[in-house]
C-alpha atoms as a PDB file:
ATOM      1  CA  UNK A   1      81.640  55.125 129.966  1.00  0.00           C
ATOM      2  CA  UNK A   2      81.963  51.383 129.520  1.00  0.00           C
ATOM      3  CA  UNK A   3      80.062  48.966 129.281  1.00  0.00           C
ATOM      4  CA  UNK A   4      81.017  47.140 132.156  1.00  0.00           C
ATOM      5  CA  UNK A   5      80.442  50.670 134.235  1.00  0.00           C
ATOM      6  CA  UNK A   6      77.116  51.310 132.619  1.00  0.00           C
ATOM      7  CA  UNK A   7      76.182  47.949 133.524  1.00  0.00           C
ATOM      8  CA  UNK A   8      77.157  48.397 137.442  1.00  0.00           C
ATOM      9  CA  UNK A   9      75.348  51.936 137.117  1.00  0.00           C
ATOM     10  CA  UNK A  10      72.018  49.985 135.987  1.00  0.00           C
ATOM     11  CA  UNK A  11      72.374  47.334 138.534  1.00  0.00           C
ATOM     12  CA  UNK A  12      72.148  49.873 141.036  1.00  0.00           C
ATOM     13  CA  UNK A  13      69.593  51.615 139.532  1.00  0.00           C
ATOM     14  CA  UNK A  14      67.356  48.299 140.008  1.00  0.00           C
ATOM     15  CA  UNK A  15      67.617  48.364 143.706  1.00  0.00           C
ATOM     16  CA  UNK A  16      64.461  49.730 144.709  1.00  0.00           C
ATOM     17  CA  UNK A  17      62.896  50.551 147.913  1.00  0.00           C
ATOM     18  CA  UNK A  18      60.078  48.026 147.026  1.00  0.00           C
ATOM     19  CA  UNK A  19      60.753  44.460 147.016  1.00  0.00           C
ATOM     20  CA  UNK A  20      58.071  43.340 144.271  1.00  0.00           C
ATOM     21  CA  UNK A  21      60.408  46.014 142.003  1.00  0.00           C
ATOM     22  CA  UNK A  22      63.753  44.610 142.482  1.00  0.00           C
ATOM     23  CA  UNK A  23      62.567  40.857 141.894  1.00  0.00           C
ATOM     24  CA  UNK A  24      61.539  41.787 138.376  1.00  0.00           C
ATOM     25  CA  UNK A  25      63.990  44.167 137.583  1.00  0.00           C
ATOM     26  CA  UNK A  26      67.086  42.378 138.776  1.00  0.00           C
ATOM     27  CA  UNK A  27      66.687  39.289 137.094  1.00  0.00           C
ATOM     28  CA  UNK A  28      65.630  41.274 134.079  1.00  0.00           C
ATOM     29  CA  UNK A  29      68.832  42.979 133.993  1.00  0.00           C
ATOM     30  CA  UNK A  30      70.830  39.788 134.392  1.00  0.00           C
ATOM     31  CA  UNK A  31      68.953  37.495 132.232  1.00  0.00           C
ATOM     32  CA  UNK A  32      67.791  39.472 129.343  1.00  0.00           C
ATOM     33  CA  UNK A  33      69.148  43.256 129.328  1.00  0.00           C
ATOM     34  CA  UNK A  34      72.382  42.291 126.839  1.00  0.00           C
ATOM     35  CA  UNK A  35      70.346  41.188 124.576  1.00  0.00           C
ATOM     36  CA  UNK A  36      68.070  44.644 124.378  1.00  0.00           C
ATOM     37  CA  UNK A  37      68.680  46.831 121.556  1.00  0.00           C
ATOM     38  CA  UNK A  38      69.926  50.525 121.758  1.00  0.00           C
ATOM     39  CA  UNK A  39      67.057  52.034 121.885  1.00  0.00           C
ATOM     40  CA  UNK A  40      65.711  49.465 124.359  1.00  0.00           C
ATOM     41  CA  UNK A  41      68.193  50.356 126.864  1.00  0.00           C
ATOM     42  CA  UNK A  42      67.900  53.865 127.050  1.00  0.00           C
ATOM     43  CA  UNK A  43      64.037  53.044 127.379  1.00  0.00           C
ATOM     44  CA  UNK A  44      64.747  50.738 130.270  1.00  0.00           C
ATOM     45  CA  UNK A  45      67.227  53.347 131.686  1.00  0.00           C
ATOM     46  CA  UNK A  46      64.575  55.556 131.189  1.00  0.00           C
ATOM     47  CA  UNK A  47      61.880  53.541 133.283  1.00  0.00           C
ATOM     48  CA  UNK A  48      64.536  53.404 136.041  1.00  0.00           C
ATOM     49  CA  UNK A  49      64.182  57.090 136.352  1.00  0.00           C
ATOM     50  CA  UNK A  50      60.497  56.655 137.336  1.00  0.00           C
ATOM     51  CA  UNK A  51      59.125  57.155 140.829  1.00  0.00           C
ATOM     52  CA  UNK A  52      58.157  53.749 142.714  1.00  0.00           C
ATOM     53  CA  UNK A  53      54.640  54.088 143.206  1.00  0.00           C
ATOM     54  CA  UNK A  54      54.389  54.409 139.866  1.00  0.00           C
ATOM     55  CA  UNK A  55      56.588  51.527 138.732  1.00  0.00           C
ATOM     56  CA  UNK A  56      54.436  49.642 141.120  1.00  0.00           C
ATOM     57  CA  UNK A  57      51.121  50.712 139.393  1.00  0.00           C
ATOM     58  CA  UNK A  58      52.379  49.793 136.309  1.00  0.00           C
ATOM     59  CA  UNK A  59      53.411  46.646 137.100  1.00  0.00           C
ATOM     60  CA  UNK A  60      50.947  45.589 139.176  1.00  0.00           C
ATOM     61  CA  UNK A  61      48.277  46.962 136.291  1.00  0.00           C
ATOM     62  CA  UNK A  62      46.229  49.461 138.796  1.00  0.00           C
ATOM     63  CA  UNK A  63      47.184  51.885 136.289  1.00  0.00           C
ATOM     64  CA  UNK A  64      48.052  52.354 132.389  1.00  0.00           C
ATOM     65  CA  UNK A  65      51.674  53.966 131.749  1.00  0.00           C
ATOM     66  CA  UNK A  66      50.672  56.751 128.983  1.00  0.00           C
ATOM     67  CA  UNK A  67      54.091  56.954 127.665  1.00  0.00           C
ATOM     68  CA  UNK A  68      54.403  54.286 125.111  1.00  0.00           C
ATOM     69  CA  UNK A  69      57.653  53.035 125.096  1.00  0.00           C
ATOM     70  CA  UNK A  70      57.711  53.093 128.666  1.00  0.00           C
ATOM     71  CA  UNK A  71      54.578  50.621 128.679  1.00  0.00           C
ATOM     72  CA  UNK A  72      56.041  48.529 126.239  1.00  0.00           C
ATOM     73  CA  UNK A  73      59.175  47.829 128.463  1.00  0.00           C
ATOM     74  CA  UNK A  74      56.399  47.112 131.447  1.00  0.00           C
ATOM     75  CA  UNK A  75      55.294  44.689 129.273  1.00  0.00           C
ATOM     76  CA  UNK A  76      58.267  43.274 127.882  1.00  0.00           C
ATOM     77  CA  UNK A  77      59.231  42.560 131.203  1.00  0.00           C
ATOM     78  CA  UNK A  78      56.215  41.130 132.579  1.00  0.00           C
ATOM     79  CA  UNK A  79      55.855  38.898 129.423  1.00  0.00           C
ATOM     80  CA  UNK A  80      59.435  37.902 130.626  1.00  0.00           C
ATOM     81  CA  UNK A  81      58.513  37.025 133.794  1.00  0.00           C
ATOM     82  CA  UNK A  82      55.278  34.804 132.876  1.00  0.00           C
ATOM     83  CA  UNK A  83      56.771  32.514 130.973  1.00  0.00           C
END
Protein backbone atom coordinates (compact mmCIF):
# COMPACT_ATOMS: atom_id res chain seq x y z
CA UNK A 1 0.00 0.00 0.00
CA UNK A 2 1.26 3.54 -0.43
CA UNK A 3 1.76 5.99 1.37
CA UNK A 4 -0.52 8.29 -0.06
CA UNK A 5 -3.35 5.30 0.38
CA UNK A 6 -2.35 4.60 3.92
CA UNK A 7 -2.64 8.13 4.57
CA UNK A 8 -6.40 8.42 3.07
CA UNK A 9 -7.07 5.03 5.07
CA UNK A 10 -5.99 6.95 8.43
CA UNK A 11 -7.85 10.03 7.60
CA UNK A 12 -10.84 8.08 7.58
CA UNK A 13 -10.08 6.26 10.40
CA UNK A 14 -10.13 9.76 12.40
CA UNK A 15 -13.69 10.43 11.62
CA UNK A 16 -15.36 9.53 14.66
CA UNK A 17 -18.84 9.49 15.79
CA UNK A 18 -17.81 11.99 18.59
CA UNK A 19 -16.96 15.42 17.76
CA UNK A 20 -14.41 16.15 20.75
CA UNK A 21 -12.47 12.91 18.88
CA UNK A 22 -12.21 14.13 15.44
CA UNK A 23 -11.00 17.76 16.52
CA UNK A 24 -7.92 16.22 18.08
CA UNK A 25 -7.34 13.55 15.88
CA UNK A 26 -7.72 15.31 12.56
CA UNK A 27 -5.49 18.02 13.05
CA UNK A 28 -3.12 15.55 14.62
CA UNK A 29 -2.99 13.63 11.54
CA UNK A 30 -2.45 16.67 9.36
CA UNK A 31 -0.11 18.62 11.42
CA UNK A 32 2.12 16.19 13.06
CA UNK A 33 1.52 12.39 11.90
CA UNK A 34 4.55 12.59 9.01
CA UNK A 35 6.71 13.36 11.29
CA UNK A 36 5.88 10.11 13.73
CA UNK A 37 8.23 7.36 13.62
CA UNK A 38 7.42 3.70 12.53
CA UNK A 39 6.61 2.46 15.42
CA UNK A 40 4.58 5.57 16.28
CA UNK A 41 2.28 5.03 13.52
CA UNK A 42 1.33 1.66 13.94
CA UNK A 43 0.68 2.82 17.68
CA UNK A 44 -1.54 5.60 16.46
CA UNK A 45 -3.14 3.15 13.93
CA UNK A 46 -3.47 1.09 16.72
CA UNK A 47 -5.42 3.69 19.00
CA UNK A 48 -7.72 4.18 15.98
CA UNK A 49 -8.85 0.67 16.45
CA UNK A 50 -10.18 1.57 19.94
CA UNK A 51 -13.85 1.89 20.83
CA UNK A 52 -15.08 5.67 21.36
CA UNK A 53 -16.08 5.70 24.79
CA UNK A 54 -12.94 4.73 25.52
CA UNK A 55 -10.95 7.15 23.37
CA UNK A 56 -13.15 9.63 25.08
CA UNK A 57 -12.13 8.48 28.65
CA UNK A 58 -8.78 8.66 27.80
CA UNK A 59 -8.75 11.82 26.52
CA UNK A 60 -10.86 13.46 28.62
CA UNK A 61 -8.70 11.73 31.73
CA UNK A 62 -11.91 9.95 33.51
CA UNK A 63 -9.87 7.00 33.03
CA UNK A 64 -6.08 5.69 32.75
CA UNK A 65 -5.33 3.72 29.33
CA UNK A 66 -3.37 0.51 30.84
CA UNK A 67 -1.70 -0.21 27.65
CA UNK A 68 1.38 1.86 27.58
CA UNK A 69 2.08 2.84 24.31
CA UNK A 70 -1.39 3.50 23.75
CA UNK A 71 -1.28 6.15 26.74
CA UNK A 72 1.71 7.59 25.54
CA UNK A 73 0.11 8.49 22.09
CA UNK A 74 -2.99 10.00 24.38
CA UNK A 75 -0.51 12.01 25.67
CA UNK A 76 1.51 12.89 22.86
CA UNK A 77 -1.43 14.18 21.41
CA UNK A 78 -2.85 16.08 24.13
CA UNK A 79 0.63 17.65 24.83
CA UNK A 80 0.14 18.60 21.08
CA UNK A 81 -2.87 20.17 21.50
CA UNK A 82 -1.92 22.39 24.73
CA UNK A 83 0.60 24.13 23.41
Amino acid sequence: MTEIHSKARIRWACRRGMLELDVLFMPFVEEAFDSLSAKQKAVFQRLLEADDPDLFAWFMGHQPCKDAELNEMVQLILNRVRV
